[in-house]
N, C-alpha and C. Protein backbone atom coordinates (compact mmCIF):
# COMPACT_ATOMS: atom_id res chain seq x y z
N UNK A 1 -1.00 -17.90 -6.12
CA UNK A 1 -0.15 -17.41 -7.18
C UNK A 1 0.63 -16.18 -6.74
N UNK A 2 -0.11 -15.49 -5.59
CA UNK A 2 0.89 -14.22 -5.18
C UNK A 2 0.71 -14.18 -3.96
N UNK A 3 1.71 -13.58 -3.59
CA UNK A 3 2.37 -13.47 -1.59
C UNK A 3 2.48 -12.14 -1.74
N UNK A 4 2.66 -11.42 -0.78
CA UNK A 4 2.50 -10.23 -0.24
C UNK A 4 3.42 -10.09 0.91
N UNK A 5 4.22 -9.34 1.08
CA UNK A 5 5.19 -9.13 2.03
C UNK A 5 5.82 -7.91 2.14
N UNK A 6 6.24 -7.54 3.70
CA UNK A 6 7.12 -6.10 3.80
C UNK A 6 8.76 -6.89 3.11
N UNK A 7 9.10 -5.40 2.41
CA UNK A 7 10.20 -5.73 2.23
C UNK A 7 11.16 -4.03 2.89
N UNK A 8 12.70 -4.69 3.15
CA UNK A 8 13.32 -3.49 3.28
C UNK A 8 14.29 -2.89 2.36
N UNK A 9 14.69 -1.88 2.85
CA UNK A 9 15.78 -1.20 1.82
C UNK A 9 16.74 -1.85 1.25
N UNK A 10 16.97 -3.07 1.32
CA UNK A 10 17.93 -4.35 1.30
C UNK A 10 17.02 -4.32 0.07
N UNK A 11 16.25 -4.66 -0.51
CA UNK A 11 14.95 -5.25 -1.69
C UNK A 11 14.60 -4.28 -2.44
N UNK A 12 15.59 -3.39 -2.08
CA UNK A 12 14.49 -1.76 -2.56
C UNK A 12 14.52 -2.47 -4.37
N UNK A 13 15.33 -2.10 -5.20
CA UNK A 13 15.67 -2.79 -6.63
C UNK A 13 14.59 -3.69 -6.47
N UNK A 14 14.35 -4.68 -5.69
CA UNK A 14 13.28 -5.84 -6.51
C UNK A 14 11.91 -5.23 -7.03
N UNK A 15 11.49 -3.97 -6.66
CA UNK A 15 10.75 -3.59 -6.69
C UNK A 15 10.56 -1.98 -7.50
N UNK A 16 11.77 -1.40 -7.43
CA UNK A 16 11.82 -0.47 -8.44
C UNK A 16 11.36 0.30 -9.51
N UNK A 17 10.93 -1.59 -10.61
CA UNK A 17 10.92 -1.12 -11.76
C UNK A 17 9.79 -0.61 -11.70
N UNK A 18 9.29 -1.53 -11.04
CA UNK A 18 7.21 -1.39 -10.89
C UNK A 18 7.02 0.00 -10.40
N UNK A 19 7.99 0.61 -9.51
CA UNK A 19 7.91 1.98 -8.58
C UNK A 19 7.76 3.14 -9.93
N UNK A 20 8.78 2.65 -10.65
CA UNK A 20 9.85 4.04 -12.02
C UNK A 20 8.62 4.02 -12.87
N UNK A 21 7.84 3.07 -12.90
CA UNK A 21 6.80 2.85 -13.84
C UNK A 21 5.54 3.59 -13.75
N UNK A 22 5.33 3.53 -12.67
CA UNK A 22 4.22 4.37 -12.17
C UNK A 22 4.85 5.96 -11.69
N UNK A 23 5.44 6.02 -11.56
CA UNK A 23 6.12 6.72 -11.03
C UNK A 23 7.48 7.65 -11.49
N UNK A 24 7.91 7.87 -12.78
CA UNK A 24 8.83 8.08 -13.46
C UNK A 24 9.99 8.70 -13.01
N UNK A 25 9.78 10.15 -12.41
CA UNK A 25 10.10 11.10 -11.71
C UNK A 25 10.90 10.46 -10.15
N UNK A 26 10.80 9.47 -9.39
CA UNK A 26 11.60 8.72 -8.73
C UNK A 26 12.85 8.19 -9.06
N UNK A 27 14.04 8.88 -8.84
CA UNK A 27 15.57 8.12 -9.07
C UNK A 27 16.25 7.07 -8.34
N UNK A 28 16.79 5.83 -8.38
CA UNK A 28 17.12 4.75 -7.87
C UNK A 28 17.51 5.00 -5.74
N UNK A 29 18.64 6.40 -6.16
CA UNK A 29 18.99 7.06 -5.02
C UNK A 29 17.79 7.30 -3.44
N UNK A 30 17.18 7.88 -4.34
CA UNK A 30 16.04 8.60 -3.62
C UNK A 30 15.02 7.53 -2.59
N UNK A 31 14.40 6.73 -3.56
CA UNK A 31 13.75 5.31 -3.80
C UNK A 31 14.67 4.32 -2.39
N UNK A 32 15.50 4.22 -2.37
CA UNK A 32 16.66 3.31 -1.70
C UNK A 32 16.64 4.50 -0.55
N UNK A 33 16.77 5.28 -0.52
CA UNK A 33 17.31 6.65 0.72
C UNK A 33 15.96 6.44 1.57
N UNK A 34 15.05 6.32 0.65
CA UNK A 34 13.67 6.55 1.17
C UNK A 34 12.84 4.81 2.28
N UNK A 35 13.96 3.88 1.46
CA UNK A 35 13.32 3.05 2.26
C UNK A 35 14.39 2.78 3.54
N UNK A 36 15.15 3.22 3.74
CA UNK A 36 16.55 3.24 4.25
C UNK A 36 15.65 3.75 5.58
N UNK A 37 14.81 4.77 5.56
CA UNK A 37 14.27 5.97 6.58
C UNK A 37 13.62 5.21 6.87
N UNK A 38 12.66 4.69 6.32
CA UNK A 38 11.23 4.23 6.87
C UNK A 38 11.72 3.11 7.40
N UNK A 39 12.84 2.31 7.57
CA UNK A 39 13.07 1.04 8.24
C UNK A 39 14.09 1.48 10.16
N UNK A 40 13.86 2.33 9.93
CA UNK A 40 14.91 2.97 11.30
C UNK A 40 14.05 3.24 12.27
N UNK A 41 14.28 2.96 13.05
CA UNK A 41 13.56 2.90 14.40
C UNK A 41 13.35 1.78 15.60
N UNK A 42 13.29 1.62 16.40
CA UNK A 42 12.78 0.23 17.46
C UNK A 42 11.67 -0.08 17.07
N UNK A 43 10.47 0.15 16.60
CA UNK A 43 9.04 -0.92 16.36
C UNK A 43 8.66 -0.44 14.35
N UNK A 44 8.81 -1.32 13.99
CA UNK A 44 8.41 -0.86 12.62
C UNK A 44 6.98 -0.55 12.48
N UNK A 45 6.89 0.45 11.85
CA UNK A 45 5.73 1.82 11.48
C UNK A 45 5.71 1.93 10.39
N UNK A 46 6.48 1.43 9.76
CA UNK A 46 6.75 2.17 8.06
C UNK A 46 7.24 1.30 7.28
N UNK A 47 6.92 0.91 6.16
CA UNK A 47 7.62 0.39 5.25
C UNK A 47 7.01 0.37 3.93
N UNK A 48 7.33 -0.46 2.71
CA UNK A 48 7.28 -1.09 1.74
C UNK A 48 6.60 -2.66 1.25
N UNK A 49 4.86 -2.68 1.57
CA UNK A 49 4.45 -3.92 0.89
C UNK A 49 4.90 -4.18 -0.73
N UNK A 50 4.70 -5.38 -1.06
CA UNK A 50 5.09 -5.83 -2.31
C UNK A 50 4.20 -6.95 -2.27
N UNK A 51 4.03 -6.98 -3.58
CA UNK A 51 3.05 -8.32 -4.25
C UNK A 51 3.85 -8.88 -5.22
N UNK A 52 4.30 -9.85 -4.81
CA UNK A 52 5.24 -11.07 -6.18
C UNK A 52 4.54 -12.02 -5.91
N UNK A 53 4.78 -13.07 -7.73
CA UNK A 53 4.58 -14.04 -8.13
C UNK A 53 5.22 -15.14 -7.69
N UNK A 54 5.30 -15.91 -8.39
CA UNK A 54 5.83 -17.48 -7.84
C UNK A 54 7.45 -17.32 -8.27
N UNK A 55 7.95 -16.45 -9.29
CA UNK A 55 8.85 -16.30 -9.92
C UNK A 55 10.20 -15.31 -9.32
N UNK A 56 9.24 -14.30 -8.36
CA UNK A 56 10.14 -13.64 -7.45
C UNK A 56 9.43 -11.93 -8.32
N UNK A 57 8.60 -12.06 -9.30
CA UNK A 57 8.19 -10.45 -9.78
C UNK A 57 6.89 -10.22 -9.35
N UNK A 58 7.67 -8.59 -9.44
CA UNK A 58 6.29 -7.57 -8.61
C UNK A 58 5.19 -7.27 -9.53
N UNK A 59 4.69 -7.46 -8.60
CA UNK A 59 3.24 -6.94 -9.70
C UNK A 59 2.29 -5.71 -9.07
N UNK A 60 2.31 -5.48 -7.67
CA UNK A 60 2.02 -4.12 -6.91
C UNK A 60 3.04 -4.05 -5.75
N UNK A 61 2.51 -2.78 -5.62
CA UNK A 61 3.33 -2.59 -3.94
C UNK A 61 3.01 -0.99 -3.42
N UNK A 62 3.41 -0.96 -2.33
CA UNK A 62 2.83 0.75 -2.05
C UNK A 62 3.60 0.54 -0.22
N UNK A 63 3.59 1.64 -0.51
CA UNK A 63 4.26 2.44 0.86
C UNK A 63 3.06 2.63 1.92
N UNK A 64 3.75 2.16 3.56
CA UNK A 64 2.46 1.84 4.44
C UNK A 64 3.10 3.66 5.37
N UNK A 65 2.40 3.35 6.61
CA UNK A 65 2.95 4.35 7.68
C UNK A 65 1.37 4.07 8.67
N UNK A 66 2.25 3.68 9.95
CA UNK A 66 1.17 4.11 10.75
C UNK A 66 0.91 5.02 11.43
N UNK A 67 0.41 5.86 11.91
CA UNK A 67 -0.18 7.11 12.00
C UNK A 67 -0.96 6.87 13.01
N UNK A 68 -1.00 8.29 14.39
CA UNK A 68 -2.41 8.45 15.49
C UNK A 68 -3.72 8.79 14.32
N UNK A 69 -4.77 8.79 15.14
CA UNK A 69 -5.58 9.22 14.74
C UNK A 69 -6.31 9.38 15.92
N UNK A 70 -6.72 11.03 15.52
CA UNK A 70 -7.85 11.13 16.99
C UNK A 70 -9.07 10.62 16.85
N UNK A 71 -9.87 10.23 15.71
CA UNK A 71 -10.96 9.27 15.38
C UNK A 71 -10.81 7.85 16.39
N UNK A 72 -9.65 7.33 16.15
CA UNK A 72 -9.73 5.76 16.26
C UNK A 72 -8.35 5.36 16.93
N UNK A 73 -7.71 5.99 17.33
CA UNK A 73 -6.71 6.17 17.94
C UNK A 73 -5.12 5.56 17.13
N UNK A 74 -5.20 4.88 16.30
CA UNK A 74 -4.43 4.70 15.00
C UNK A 74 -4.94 4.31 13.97
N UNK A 75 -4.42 4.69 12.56
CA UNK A 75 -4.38 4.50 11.42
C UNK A 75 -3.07 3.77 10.37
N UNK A 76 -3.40 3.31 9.61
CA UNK A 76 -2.64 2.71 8.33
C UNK A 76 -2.76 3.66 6.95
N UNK A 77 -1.88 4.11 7.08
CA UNK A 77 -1.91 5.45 6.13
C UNK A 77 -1.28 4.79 4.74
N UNK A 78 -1.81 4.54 3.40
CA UNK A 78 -0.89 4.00 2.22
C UNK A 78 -0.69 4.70 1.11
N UNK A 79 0.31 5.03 0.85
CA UNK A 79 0.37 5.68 -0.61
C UNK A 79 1.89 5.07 -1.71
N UNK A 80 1.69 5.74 -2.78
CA UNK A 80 2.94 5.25 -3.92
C UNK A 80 2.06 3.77 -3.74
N UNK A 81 1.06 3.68 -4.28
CA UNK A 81 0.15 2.63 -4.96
C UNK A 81 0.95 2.74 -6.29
N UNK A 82 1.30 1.34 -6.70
CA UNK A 82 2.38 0.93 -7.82
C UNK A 82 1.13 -0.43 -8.42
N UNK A 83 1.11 -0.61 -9.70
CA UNK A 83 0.52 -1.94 -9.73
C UNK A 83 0.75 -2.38 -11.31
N UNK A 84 1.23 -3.58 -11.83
CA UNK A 84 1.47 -3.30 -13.22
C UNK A 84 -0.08 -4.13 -13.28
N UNK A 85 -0.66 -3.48 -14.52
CA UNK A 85 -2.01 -3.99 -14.92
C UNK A 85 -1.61 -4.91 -16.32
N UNK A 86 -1.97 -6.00 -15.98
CA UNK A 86 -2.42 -7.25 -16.36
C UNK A 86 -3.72 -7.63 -16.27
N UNK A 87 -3.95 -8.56 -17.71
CA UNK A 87 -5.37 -8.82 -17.44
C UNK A 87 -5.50 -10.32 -16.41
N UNK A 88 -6.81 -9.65 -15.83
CA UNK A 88 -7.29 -10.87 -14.92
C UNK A 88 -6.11 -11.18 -13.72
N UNK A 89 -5.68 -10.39 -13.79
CA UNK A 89 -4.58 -10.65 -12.49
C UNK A 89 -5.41 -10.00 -10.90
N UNK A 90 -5.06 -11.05 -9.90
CA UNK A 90 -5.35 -10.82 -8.69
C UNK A 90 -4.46 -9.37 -7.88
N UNK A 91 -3.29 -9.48 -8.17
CA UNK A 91 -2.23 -8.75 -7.29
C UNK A 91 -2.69 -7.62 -6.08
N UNK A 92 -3.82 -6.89 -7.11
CA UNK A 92 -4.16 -5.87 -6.21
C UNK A 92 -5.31 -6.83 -5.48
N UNK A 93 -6.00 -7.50 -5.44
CA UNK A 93 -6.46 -8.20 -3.57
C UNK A 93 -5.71 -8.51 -2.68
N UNK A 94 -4.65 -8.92 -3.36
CA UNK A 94 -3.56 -9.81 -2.50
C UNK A 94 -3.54 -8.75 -1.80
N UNK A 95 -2.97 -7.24 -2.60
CA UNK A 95 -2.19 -6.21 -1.63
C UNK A 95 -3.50 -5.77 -0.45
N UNK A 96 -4.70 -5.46 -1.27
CA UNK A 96 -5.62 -4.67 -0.08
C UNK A 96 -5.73 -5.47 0.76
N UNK A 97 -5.91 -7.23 0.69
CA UNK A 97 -5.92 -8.18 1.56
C UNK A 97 -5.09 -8.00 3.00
N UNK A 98 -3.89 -7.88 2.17
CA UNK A 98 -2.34 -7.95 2.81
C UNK A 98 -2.25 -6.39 3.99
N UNK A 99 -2.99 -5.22 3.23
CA UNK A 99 -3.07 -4.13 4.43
C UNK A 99 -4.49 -4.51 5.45
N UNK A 100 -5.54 -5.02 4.97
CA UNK A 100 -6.49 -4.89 5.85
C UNK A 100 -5.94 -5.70 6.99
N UNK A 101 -4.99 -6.72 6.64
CA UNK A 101 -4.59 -7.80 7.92
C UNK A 101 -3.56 -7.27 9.01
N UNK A 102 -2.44 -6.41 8.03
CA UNK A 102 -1.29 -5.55 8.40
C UNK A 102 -2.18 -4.72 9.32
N UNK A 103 -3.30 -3.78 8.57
CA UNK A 103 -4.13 -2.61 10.07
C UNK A 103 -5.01 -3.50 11.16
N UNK A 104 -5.13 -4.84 11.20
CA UNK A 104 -5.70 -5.20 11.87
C UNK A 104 -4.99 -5.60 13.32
N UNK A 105 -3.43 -6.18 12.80
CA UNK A 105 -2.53 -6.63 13.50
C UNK A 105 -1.86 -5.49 14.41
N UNK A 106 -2.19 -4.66 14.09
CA UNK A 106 -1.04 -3.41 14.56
C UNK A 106 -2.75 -2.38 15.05
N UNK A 107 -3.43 -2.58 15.19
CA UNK A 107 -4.88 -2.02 16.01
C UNK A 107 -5.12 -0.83 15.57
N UNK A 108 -5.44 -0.74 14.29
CA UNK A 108 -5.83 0.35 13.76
C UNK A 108 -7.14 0.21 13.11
N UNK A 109 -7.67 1.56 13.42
CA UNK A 109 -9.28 1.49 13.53
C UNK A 109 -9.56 2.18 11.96
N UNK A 110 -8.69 2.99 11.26
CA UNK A 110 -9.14 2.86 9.72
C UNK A 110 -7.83 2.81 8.83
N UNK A 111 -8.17 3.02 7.61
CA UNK A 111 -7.04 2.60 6.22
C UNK A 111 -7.42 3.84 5.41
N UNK A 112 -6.43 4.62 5.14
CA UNK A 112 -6.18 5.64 4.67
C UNK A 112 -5.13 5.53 3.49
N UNK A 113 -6.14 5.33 2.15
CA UNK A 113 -5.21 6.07 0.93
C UNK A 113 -5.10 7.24 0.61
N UNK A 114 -3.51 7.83 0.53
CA UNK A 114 -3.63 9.02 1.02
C UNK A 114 -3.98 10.15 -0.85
N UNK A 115 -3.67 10.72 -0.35
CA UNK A 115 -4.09 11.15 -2.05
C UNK A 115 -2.86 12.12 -2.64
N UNK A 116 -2.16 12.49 -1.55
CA UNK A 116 -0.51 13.07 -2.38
C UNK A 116 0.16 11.94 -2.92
N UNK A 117 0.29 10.86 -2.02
CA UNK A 117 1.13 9.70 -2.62
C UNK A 117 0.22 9.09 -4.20
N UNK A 118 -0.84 8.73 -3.65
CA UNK A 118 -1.53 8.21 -4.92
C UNK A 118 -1.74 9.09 -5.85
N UNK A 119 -1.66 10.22 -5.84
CA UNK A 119 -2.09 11.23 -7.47
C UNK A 119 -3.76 11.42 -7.41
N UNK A 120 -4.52 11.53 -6.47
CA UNK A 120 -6.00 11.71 -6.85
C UNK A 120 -6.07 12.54 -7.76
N UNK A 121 -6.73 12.71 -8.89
CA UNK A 121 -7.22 13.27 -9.60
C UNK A 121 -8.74 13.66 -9.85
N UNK A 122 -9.09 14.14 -11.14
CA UNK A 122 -10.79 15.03 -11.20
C UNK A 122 -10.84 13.28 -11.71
N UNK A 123 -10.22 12.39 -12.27
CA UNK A 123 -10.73 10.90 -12.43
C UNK A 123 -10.33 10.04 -11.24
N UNK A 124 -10.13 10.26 -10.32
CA UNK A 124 -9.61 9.88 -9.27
C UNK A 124 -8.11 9.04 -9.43
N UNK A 125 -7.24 8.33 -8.98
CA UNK A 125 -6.27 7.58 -8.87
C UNK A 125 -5.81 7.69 -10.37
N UNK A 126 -5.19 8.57 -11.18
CA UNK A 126 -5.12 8.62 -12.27
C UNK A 126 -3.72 7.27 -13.01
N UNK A 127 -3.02 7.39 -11.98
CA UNK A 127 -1.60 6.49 -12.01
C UNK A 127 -1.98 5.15 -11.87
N UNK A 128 -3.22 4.48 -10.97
CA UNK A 128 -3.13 3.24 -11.24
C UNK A 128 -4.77 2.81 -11.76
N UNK A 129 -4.76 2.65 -13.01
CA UNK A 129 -6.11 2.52 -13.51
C UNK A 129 -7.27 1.26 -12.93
N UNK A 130 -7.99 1.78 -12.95
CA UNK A 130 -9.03 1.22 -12.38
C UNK A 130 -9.21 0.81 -11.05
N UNK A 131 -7.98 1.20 -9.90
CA UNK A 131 -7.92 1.68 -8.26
C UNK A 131 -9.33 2.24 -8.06
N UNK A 132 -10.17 3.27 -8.61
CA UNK A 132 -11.25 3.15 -7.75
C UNK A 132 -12.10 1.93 -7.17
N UNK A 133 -12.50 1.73 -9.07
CA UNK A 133 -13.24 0.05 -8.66
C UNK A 133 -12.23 -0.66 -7.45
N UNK A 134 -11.16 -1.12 -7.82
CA UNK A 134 -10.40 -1.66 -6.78
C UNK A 134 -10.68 -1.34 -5.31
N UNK A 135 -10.74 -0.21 -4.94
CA UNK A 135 -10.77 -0.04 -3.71
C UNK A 135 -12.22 0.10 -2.94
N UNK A 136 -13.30 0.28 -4.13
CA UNK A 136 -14.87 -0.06 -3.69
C UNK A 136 -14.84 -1.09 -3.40
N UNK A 137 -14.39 -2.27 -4.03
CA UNK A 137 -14.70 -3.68 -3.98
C UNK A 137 -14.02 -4.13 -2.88
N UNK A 138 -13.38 -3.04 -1.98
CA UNK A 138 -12.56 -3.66 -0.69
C UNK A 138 -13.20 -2.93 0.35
N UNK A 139 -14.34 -1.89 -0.04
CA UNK A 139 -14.96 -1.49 0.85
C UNK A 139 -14.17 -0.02 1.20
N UNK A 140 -13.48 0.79 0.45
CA UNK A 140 -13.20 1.91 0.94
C UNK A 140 -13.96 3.18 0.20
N UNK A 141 -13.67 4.01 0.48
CA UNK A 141 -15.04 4.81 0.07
C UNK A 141 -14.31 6.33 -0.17
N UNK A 142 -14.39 7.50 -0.88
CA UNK A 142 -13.75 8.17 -1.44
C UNK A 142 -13.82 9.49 0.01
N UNK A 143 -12.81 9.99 0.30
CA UNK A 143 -12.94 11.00 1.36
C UNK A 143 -11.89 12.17 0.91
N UNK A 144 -11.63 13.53 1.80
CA UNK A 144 -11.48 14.73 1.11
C UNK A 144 -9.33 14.46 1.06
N UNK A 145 -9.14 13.49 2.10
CA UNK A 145 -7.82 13.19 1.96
C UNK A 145 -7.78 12.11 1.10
N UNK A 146 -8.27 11.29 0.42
CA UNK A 146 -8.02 10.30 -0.57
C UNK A 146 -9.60 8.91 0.01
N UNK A 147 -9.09 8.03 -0.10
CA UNK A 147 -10.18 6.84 0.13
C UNK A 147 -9.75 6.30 1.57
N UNK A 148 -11.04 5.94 2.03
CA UNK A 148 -10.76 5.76 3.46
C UNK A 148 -12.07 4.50 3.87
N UNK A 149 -11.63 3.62 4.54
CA UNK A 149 -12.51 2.36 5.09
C UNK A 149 -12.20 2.09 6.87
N UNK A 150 -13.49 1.79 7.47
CA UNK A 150 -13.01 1.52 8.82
C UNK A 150 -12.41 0.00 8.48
N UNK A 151 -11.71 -0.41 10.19
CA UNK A 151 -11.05 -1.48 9.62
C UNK A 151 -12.12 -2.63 10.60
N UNK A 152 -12.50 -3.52 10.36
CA UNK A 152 -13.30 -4.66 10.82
C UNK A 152 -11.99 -5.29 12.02
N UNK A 153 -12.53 -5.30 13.33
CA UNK A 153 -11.41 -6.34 14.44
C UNK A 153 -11.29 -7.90 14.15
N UNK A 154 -10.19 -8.13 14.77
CA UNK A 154 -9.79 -9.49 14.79
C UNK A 154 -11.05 -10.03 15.26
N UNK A 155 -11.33 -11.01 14.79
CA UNK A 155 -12.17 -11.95 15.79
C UNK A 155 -12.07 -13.23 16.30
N UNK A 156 -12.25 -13.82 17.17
CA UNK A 156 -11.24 -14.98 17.76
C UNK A 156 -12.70 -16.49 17.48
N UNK A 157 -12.29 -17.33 16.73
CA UNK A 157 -12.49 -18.31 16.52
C UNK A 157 -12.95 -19.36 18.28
N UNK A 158 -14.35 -19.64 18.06
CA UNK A 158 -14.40 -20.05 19.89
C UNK A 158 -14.26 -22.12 18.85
């Protein structure tokens, strides 16, 4: 029922509303400027996951970045966690699904939600309700920069 995909500054609008929603204080300009940056470069590092339906609508999405890390020698850093809550909706597995495979592919040894982008709060993730549960149930665990999980390696099928 839902796909998961990078999108670029070309798509920024498909995804917007879900952004303005969570996010109010973000202007169309900014939002578009912002994915404009994160797509520039020779090896992509940065971008914009999205979770749509069969219909072409978003239902999460959040901003990636990969990052050194002297722990593990890279990281998948995510924040601007967006998600419209619906009941009984999958969207947010799709997405954690969709990064654990993204940090696996690109050899990063943990997943870092960061906690400026996401809003941690004294209730934790205050902007997207019920993200803690969400992110226990994917195995990440609460740390002093936001929630953080090692990432499990590829493993090759004999």
């Amino acid at each position: 029922m839902f796909t998961a995909r990078i999108i670029d500054a070309n798509e920024a609008m498909a995804v917007f509303g879900l952004v303005r929603l969570c996010y109010p204080e973000i202007e169309v300009s900014a939002w578009r400027d912002h994915l404009v940056r994160l797509g520039v470069g020779r090896r992509k590092i940065a971008g914009c996951i999205v979770v749509s339906d069969q219909r072409g609508y978003s239902h999460a999405a959040c901003l990636y970045r990969i990052a050194p890390d002297p722990r593990s020698g890279r990281r998948l850093e995510i924040s601007y966690l967006s998600k419209a809550e619906l009941p009984a909706s999958t969207a947010h597995d799709v997405l954690l699904d969709y990064v654990d495979n993204l940090a696996r592919r690109e050899g990063c040894g943990h997943i870092l939600v960061e906690d400026t982008g996401a809003r941690i709060s004294d209730r934790r993730i205050a902007s997207w309700a019920q993200v803690d549960h969400d992110l226990a149930s994917h195995h990440f665990r609460p740390e002093s920069l936001g929630f953080v999980k090692a990432v499990e390696p590829l493993t090759c099928a004999s």
